[in-house]
Protein backbone atom coordinates (compact mmCIF):
# COMPACT_ATOMS: atom_id res chain seq x y z
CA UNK A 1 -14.13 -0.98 2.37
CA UNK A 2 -12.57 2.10 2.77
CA UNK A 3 -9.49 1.22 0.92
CA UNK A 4 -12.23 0.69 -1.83
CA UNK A 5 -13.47 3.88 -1.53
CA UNK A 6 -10.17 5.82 -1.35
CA UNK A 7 -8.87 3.99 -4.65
CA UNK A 8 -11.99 4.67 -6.43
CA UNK A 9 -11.43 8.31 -5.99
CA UNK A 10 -8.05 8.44 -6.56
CA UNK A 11 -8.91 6.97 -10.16
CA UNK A 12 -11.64 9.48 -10.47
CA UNK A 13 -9.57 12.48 -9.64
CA UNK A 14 -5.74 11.15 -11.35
CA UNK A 15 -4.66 12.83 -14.29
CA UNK A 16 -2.24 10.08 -15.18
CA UNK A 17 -1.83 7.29 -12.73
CA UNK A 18 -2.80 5.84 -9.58
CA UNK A 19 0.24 5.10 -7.14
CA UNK A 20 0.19 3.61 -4.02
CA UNK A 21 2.97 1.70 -1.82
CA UNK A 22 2.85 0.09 1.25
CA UNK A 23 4.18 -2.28 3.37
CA UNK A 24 3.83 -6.40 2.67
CA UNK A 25 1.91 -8.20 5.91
CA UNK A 26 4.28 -10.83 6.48
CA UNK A 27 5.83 -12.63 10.03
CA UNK A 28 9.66 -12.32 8.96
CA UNK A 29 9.40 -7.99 8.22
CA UNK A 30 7.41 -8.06 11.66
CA UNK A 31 10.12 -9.81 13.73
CA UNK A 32 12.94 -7.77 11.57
CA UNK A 33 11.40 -4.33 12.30
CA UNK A 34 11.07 -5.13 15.80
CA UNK A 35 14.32 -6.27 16.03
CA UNK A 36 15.47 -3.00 13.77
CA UNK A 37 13.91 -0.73 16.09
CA UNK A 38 15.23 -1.83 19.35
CA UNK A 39 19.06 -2.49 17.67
CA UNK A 40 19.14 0.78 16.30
CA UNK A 41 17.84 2.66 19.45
CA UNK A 42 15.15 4.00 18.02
CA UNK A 43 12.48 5.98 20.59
CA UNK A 44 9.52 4.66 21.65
CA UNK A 45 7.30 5.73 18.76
CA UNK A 46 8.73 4.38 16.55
CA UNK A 47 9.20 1.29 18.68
CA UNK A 48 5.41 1.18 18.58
CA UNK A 49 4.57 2.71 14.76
CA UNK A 50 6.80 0.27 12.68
CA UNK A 51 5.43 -2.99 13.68
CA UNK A 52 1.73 -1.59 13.71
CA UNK A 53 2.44 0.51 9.83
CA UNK A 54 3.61 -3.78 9.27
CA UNK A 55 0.63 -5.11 10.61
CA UNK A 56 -1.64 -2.84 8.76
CA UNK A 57 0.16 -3.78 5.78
CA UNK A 58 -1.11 -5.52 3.01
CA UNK A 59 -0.62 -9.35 1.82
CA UNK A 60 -0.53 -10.32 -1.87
CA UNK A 61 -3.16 -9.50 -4.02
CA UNK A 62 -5.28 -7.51 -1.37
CA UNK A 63 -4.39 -4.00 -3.23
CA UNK A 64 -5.43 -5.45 -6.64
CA UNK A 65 -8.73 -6.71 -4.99
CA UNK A 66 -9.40 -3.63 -4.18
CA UNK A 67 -8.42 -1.66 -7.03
CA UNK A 68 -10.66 -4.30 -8.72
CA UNK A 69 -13.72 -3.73 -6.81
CA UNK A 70 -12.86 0.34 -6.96
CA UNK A 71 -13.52 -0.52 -10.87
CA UNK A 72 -9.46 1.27 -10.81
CA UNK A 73 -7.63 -0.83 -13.49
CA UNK A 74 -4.47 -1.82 -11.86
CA UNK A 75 -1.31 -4.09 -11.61
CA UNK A 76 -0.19 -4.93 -7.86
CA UNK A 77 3.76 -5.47 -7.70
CA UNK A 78 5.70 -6.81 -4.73
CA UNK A 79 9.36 -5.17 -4.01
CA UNK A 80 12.34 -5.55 -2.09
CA UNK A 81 12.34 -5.29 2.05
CA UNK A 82 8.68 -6.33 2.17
CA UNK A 83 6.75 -3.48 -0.20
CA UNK A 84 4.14 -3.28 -2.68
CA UNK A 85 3.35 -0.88 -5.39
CA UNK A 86 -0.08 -0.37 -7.05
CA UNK A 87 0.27 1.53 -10.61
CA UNK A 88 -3.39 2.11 -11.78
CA UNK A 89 -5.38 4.15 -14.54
CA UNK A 90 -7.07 6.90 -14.01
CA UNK A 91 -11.19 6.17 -14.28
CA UNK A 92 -11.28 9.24 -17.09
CA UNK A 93 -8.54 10.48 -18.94
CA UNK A 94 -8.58 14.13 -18.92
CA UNK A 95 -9.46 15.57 -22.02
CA UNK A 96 -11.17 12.54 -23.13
CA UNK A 97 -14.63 13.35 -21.40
């Protein structure tokens, strides 16, 4: 997948670590942007973007698959208002070629 591919370079190219955060996939952050949005009087685009950037989201353990199949040793970690964080290892330390 492409995620695949992008985390696989990432860990080829990192210094020190991999970090990546995104949104968490998931009904009740759907409904409660929507409902953000349109409270809040936000325009149109971001009417549209916020429940589509939730949609493409990712569910648990989808960003440790992939890390996993990138070869990218990783731990996945969920946070507050519907996040996730990926911290992984770079492929090669630097200096340690």
């Amino acid at each position: 997948s492409e995620v695949t591919r992008v985390l696989a370079e990432m860990g080829r190219v990192a210094r020190h670590r991999v970090v990546v955060a995104d949104l968490h996939r998931n009904w009740i952050a759907l409904i409660a942007i929507r409902v953000l949005t349109v409270v809040f009087g936000f325009g149109p685009m971001i009417r549209f973007d916020a429940p589509l950037s939730v949609r493409k989201g990712f569910v648990r353990g989808e960003l440790r698959a992939a890390a996993a199949a990138a070869g990218l040793p990783a731990r996945e970690r969920w946070h507050p208002l519907f996040r996730w964080s990926l911290i992984g290892e770079p492929t090669i330390r630097r200096g340690e070629s």
